[in-house]
C-alpha atoms as a PDB file:
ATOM      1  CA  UNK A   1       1.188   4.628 -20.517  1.00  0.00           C
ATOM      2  CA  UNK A   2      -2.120   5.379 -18.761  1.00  0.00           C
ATOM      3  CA  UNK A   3      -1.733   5.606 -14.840  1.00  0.00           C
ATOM      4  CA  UNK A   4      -3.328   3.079 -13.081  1.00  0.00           C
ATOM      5  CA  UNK A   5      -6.550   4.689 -11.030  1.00  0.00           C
ATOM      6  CA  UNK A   6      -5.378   6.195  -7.619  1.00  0.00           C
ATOM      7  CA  UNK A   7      -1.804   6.858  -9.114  1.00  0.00           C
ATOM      8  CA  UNK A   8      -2.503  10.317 -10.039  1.00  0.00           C
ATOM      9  CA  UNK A   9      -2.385  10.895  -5.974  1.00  0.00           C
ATOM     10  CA  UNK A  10       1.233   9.456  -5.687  1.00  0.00           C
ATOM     11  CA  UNK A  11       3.285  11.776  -7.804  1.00  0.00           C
ATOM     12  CA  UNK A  12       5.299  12.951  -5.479  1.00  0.00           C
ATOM     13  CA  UNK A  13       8.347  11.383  -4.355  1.00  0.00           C
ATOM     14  CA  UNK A  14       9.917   8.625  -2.273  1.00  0.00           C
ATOM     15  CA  UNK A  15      10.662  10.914   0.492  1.00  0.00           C
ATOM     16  CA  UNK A  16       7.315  12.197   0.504  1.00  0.00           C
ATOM     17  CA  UNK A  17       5.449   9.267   0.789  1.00  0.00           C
ATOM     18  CA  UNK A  18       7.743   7.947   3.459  1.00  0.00           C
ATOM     19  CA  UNK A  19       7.162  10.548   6.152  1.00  0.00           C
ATOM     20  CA  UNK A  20       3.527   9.805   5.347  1.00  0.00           C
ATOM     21  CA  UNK A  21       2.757   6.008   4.542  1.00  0.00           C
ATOM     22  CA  UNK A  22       6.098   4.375   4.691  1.00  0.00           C
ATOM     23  CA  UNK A  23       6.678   4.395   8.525  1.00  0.00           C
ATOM     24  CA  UNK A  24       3.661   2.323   8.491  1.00  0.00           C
ATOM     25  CA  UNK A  25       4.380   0.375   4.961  1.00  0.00           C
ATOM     26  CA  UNK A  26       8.062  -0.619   5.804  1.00  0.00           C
ATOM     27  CA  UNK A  27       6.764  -2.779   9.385  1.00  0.00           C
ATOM     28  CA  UNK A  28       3.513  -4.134   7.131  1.00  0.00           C
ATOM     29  CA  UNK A  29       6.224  -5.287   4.518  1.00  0.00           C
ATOM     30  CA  UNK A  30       8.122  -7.439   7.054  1.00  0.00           C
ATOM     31  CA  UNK A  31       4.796  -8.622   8.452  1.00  0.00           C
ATOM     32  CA  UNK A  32       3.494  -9.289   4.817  1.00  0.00           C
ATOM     33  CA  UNK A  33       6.563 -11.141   3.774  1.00  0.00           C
ATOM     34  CA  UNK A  34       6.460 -13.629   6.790  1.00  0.00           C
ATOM     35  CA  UNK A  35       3.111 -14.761   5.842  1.00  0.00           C
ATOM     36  CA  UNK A  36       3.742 -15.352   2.178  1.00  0.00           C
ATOM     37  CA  UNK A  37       6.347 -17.873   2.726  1.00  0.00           C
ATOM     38  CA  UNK A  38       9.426 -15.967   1.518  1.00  0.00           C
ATOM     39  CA  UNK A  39      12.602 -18.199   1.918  1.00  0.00           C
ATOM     40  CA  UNK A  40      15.818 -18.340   0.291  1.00  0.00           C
ATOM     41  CA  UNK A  41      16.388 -19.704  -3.248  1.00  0.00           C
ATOM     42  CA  UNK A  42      12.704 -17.813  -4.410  1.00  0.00           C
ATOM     43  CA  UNK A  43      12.447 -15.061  -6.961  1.00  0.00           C
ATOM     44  CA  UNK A  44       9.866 -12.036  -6.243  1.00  0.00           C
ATOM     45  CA  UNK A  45       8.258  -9.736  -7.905  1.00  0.00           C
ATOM     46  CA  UNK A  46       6.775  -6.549  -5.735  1.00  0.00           C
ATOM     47  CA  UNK A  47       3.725  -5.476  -7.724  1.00  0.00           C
ATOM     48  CA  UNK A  48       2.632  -1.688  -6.932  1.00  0.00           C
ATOM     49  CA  UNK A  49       5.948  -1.201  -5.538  1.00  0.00           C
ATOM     50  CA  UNK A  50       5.885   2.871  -5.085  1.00  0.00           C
ATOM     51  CA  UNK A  51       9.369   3.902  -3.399  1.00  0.00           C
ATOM     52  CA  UNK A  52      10.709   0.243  -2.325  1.00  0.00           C
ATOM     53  CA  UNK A  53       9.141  -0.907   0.495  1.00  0.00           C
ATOM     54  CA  UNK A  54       8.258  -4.214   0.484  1.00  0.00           C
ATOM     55  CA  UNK A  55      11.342  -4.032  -2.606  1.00  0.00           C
ATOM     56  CA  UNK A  56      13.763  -3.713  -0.059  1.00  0.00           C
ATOM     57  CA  UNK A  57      12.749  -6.205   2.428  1.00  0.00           C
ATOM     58  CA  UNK A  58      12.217  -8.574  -0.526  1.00  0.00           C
ATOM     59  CA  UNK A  59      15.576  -7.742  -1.632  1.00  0.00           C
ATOM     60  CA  UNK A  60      17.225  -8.189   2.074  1.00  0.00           C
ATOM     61  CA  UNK A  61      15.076 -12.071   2.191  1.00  0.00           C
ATOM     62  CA  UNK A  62      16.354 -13.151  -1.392  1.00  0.00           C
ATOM     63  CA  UNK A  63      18.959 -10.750  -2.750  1.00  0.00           C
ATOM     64  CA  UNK A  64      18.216  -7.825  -5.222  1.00  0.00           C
ATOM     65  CA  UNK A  65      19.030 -10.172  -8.221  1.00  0.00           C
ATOM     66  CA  UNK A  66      16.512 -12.285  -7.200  1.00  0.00           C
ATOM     67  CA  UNK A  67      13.572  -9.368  -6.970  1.00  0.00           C
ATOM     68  CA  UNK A  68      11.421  -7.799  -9.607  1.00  0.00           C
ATOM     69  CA  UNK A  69       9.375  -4.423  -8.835  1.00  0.00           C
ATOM     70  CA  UNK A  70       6.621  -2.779 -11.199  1.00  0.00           C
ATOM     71  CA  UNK A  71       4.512   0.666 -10.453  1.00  0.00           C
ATOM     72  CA  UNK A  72       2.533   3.004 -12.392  1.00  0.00           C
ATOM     73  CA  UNK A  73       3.806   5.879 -10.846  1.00  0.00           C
ATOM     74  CA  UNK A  74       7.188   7.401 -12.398  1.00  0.00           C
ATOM     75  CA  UNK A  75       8.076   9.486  -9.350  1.00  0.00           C
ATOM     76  CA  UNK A  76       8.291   5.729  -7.016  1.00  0.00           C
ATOM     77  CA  UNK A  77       9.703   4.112 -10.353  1.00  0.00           C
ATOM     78  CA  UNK A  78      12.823   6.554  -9.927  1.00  0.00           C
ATOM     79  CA  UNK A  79      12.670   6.319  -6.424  1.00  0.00           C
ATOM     80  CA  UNK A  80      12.476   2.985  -6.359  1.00  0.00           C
ATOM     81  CA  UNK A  81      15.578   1.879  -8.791  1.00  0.00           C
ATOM     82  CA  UNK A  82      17.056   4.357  -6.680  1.00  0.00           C
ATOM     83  CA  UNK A  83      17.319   3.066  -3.314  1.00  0.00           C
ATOM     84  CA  UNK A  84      17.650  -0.249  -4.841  1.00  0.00           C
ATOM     85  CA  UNK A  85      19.460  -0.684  -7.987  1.00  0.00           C
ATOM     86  CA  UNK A  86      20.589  -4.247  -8.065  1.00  0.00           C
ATOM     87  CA  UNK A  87      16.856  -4.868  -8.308  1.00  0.00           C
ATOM     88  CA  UNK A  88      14.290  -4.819 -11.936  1.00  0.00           C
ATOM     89  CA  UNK A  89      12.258  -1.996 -11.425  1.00  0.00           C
ATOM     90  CA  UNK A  90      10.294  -1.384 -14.413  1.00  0.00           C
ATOM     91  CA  UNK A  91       6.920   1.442 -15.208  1.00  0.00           C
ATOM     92  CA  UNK A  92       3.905  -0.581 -15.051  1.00  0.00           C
ATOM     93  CA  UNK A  93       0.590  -1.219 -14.546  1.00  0.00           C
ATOM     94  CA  UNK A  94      -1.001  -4.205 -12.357  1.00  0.00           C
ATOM     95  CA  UNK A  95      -3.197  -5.326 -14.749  1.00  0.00           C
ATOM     96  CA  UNK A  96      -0.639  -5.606 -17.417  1.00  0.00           C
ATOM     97  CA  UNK A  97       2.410  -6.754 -16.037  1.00  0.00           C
ATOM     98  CA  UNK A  98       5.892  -6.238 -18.216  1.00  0.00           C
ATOM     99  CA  UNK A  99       6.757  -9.699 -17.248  1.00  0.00           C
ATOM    100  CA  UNK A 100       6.651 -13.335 -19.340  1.00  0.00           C
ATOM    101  CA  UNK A 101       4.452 -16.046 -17.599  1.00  0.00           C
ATOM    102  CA  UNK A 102       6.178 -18.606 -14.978  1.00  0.00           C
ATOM    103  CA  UNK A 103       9.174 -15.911 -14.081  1.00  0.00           C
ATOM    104  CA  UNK A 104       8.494 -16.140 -10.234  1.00  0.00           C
ATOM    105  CA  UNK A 105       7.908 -18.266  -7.532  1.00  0.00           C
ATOM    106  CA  UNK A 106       5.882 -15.031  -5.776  1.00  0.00           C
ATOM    107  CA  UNK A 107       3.900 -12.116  -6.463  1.00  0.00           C
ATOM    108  CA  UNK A 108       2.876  -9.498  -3.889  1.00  0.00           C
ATOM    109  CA  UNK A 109       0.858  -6.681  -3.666  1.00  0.00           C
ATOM    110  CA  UNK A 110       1.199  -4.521  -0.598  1.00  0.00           C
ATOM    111  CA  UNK A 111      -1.319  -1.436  -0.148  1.00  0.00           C
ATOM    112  CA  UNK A 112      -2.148  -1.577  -4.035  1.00  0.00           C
ATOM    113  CA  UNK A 113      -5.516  -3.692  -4.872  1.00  0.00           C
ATOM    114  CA  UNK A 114      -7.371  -0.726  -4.343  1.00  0.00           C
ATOM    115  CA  UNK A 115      -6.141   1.835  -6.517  1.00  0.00           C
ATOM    116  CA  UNK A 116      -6.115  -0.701  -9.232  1.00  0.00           C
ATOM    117  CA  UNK A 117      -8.851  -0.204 -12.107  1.00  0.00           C
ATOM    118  CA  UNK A 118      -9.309  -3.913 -12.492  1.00  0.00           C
ATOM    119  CA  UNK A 119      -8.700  -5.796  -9.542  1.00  0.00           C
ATOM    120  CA  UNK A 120      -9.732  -9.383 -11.099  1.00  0.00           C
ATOM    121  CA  UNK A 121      -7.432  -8.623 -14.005  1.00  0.00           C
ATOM    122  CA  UNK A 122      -4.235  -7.108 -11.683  1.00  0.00           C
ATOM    123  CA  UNK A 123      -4.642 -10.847  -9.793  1.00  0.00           C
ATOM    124  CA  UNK A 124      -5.053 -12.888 -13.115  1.00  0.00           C
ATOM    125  CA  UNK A 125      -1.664 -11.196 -14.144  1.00  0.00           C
ATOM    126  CA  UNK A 126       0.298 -11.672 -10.880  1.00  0.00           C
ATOM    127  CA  UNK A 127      -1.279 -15.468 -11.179  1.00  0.00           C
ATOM    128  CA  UNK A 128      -0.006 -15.362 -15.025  1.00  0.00           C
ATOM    129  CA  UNK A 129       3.800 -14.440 -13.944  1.00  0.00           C
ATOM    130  CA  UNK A 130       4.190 -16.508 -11.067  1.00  0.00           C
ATOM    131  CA  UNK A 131       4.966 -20.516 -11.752  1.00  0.00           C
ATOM    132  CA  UNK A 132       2.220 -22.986 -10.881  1.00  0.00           C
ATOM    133  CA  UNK A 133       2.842 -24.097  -7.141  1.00  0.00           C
ATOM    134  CA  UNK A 134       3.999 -20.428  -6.823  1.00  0.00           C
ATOM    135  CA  UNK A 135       2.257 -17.652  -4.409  1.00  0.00           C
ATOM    136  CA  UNK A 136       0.459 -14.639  -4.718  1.00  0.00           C
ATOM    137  CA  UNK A 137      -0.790 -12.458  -1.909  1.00  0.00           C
ATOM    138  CA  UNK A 138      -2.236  -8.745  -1.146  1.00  0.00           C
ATOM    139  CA  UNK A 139      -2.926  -6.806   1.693  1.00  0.00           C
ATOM    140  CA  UNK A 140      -4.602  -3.191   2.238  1.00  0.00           C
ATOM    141  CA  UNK A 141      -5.511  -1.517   5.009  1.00  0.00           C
ATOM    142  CA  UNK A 142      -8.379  -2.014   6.961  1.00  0.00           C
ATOM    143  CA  UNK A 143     -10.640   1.648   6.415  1.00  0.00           C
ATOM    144  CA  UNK A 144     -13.502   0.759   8.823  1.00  0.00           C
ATOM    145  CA  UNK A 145     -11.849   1.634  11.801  1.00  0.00           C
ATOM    146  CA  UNK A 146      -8.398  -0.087  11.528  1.00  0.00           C
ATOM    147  CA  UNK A 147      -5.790   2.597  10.187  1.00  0.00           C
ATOM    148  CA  UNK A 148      -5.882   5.161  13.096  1.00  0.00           C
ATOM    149  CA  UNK A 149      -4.432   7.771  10.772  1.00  0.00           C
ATOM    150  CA  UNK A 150      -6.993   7.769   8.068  1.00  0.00           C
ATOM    151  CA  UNK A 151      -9.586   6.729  10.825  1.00  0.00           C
ATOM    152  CA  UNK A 152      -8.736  10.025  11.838  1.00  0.00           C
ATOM    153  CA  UNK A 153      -8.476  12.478   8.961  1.00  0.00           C
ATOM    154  CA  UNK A 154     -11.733  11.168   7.649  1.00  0.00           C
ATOM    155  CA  UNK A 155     -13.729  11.978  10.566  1.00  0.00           C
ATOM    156  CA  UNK A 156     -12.619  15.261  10.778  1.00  0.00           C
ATOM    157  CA  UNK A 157     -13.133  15.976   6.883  1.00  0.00           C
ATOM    158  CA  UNK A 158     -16.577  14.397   7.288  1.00  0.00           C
ATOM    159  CA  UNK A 159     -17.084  16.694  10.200  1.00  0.00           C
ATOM    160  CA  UNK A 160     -16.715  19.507   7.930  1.00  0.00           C
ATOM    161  CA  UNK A 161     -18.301  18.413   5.031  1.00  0.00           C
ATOM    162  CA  UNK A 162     -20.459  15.530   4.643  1.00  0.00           C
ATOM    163  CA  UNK A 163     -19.677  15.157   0.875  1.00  0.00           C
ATOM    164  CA  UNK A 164     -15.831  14.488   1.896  1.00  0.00           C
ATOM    165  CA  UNK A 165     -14.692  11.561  -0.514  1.00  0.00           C
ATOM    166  CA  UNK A 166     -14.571   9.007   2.805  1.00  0.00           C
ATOM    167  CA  UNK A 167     -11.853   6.837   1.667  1.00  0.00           C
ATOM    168  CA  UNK A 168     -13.514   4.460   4.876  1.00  0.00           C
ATOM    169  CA  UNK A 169     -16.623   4.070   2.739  1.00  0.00           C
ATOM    170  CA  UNK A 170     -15.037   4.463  -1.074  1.00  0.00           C
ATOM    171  CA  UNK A 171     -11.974   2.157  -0.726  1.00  0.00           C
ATOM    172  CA  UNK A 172     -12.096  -1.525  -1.686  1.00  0.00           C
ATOM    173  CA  UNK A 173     -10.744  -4.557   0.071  1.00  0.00           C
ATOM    174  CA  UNK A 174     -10.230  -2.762   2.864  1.00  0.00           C
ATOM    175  CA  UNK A 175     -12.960  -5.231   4.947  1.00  0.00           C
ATOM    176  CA  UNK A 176     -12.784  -8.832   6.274  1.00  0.00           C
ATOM    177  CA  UNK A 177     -12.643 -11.482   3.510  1.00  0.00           C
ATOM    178  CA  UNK A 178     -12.638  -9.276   0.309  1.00  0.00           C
ATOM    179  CA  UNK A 179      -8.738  -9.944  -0.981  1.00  0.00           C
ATOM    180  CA  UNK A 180      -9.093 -13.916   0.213  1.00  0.00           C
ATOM    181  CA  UNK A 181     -12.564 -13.428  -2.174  1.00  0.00           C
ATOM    182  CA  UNK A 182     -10.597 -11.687  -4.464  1.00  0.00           C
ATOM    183  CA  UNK A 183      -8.084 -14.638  -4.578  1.00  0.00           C
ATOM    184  CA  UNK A 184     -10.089 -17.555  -4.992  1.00  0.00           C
ATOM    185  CA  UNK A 185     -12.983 -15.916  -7.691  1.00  0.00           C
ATOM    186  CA  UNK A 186      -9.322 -15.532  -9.931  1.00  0.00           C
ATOM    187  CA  UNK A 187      -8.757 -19.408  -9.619  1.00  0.00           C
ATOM    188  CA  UNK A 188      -5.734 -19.406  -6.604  1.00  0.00           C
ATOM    189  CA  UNK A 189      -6.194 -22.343  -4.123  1.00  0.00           C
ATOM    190  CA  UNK A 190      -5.717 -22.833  -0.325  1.00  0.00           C
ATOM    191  CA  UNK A 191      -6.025 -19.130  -0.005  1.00  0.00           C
ATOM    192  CA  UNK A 192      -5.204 -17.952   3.906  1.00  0.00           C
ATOM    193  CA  UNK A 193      -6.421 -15.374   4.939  1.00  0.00           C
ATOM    194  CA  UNK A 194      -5.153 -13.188   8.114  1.00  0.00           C
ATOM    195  CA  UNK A 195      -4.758  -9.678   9.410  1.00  0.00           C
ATOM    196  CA  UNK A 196      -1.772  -7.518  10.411  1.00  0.00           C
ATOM    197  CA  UNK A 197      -0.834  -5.005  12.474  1.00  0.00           C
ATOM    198  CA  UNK A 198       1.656  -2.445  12.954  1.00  0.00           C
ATOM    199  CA  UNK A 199       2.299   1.019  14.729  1.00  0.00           C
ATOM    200  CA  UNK A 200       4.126   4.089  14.073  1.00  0.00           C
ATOM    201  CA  UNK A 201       5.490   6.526  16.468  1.00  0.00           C
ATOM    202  CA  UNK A 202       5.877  10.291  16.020  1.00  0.00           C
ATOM    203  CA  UNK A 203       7.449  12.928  17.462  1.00  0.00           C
ATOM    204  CA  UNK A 204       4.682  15.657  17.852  1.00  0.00           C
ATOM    205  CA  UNK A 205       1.012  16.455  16.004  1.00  0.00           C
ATOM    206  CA  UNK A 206       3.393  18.678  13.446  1.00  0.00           C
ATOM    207  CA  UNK A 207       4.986  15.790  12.166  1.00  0.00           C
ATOM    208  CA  UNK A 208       2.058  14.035  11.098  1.00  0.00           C
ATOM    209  CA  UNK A 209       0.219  16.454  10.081  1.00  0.00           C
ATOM    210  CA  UNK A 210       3.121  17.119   7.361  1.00  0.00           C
ATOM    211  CA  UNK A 211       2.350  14.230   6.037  1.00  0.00           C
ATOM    212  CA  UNK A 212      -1.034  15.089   4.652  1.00  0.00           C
ATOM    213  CA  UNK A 213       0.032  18.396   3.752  1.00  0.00           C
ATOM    214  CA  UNK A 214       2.924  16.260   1.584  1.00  0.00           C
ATOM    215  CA  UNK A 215      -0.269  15.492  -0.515  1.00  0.00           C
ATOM    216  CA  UNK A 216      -0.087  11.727  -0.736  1.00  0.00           C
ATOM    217  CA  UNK A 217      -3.164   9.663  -1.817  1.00  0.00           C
ATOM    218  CA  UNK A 218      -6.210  10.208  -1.388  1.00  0.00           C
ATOM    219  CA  UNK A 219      -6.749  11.636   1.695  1.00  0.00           C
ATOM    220  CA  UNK A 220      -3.437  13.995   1.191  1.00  0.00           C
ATOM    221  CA  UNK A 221      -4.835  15.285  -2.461  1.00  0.00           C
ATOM    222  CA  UNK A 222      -8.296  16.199  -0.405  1.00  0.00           C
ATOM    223  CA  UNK A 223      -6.184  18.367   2.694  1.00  0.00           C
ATOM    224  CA  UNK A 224      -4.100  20.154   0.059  1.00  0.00           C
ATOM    225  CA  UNK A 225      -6.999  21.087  -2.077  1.00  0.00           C
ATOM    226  CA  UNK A 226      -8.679  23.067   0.748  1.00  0.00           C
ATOM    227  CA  UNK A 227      -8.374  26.614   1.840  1.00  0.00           C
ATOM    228  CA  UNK A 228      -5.606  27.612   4.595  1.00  0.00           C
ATOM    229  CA  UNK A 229      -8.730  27.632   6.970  1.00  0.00           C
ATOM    230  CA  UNK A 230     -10.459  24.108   6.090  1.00  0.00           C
ATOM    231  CA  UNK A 231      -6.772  23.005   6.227  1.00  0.00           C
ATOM    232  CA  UNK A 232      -6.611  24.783   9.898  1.00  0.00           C
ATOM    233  CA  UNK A 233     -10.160  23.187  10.905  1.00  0.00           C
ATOM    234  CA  UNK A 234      -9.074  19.829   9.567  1.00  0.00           C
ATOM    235  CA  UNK A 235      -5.841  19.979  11.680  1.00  0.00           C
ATOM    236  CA  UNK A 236      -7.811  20.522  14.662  1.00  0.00           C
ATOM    237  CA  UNK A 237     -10.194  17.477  13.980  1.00  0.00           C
ATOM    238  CA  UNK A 238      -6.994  15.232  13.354  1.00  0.00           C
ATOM    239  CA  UNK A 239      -5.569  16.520  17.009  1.00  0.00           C
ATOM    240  CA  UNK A 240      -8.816  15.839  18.678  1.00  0.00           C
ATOM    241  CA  UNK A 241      -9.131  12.177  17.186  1.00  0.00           C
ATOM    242  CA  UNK A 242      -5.636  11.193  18.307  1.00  0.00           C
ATOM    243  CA  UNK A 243      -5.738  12.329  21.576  1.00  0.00           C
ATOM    244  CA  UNK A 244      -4.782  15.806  21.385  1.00  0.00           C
ATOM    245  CA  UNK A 245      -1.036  14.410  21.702  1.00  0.00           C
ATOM    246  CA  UNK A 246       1.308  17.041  23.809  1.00  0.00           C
ATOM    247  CA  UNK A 247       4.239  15.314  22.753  1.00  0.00           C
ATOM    248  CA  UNK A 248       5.712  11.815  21.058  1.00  0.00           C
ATOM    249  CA  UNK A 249       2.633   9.417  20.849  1.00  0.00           C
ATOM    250  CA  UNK A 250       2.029   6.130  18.542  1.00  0.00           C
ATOM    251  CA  UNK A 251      -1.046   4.917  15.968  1.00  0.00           C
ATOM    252  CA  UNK A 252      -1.344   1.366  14.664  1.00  0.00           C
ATOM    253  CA  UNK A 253      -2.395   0.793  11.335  1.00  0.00           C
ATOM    254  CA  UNK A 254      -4.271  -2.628  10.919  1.00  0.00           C
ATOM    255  CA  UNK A 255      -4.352  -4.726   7.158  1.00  0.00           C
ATOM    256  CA  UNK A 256      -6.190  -6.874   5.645  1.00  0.00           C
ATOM    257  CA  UNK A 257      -4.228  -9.957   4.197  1.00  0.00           C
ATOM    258  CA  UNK A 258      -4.532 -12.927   1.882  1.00  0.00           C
ATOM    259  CA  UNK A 259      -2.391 -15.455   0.335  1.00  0.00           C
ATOM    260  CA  UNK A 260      -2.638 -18.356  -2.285  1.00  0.00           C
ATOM    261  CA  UNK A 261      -1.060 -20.755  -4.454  1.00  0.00           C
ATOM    262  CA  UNK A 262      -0.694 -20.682  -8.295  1.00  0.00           C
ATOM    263  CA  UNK A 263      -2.303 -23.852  -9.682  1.00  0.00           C
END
């Protein structure tokens, strides 16, 4: 099976990408799901699942036999079924989802349209699985200035070098209107779109710094590919953008978010 684009920077596992993205990705779940229109009785399906995320809130809304989870990445796939094994995880790819038409009444994508190679044809699939009247929404984090923690890193690696691959420039959907675009260009109607917000606290500078050194996605593949002093210089960069924290101190993360209906 060939990896989805952007999967080859999530090989590592659940644990890893929680201390980096999760503690933002499990509040942007509950935030995500609330806007979608999740209630009892629905069957999901959690497109670009990596370790469970948005599975397991899914799973706590409807009930794990009533949620569906898909990701390219075999590493979250194991993780995944893992932490929640009353639930269908299977290996896939957004644009060709191992699903029959009309099996759900929603589809989500949380943090995913942009790593996808074919963003039209990931939303024509989630559109093809879910029953007409049925939703399907995506979010992804706001790169302009949004996501304090990538805000961040990228200033500091631009800092350095100029030629840093600026995920605040390179990443897609990541500005104002681009999923609800997205949305209605692939046929979905009354498409609402909104943005939300979350925070994450940590204990001290080491702890998030970890995180990119845990070499998750993009901007986790570029700190682990420098040299022990770009990685020191970096580090500094980070510290001064946050605040040069002395102890415990929060980011928020801000997404962008759209939803709409099946026809």
């Amino acid at each position: 099976m060939d990896q989805a684009e952007g999967a080859r920077t999530f090989a590592a596992g659940g644990d890893a990408y929680d201390s980096f993205m999760g503690r933002y990705s499990r509040p942007l779940a509950e935030r995500f799901v609330d806007v979608s229109g999740v209630g009892s009785g629905l069957t999901a399906l959690d497109v670009g699942c990596g370790p469970g995320a948005l599975t397991g809130v899914l799973a706590a809304r409807l009930g794990p036999e009533s949620v569906a989870a898909v990701d390219p990445s075999p590493p979250f796939v194991t993780a995944c079924a893992a932490r929640h094994p009353d639930v269908d995880v299977r290996a896939g790819r957004a644009e060709d989802l191992p699903f029959a038409d009309d099996t759900f009444d929603l589809a989500l994508a949380q943090l995913v349209l942009h790593f996808v190679t074919d963003a039209p044809a990931a939303v024509a699939e989630m559109a093809r699985v879910v029953r007409p009247g049925g939703t399907v929404g995506a979010c992804v984090w706001d790169f302009a200035d949004g996501m304090q923690l990538l805000a961040a890193y990228w200033a500091a690696a631009v800092e350095l070098d100029p030629t840093a691959p600026d995920e605040r420039a390179a990443m897609r959907f990541g500005r104002p209107g681009e999923i609800a675009e997205l949305l209605t260009a692939g046929g979905l109607l009354d498409v609402d779109d909104q943005m939300l917000t979350v925070e994450s606290a940590y204990a001290d500078f080491g702890e998030l710094w970890a995180g990119f050194l845990a070499g998750i996605g993009p901007a986790g593949a570029h700190a682990t590919s420098r040299t022990p002093d770009e990685q020191r210089r970096l580090a500094e960069g980070v510290f001064r953008r946050v605040g040069s924290p002395a102890g415990e101190f929060t980011l928020s993360a801000r997404a962008h978010c759209a939803v709409g209906r099946v026809p």
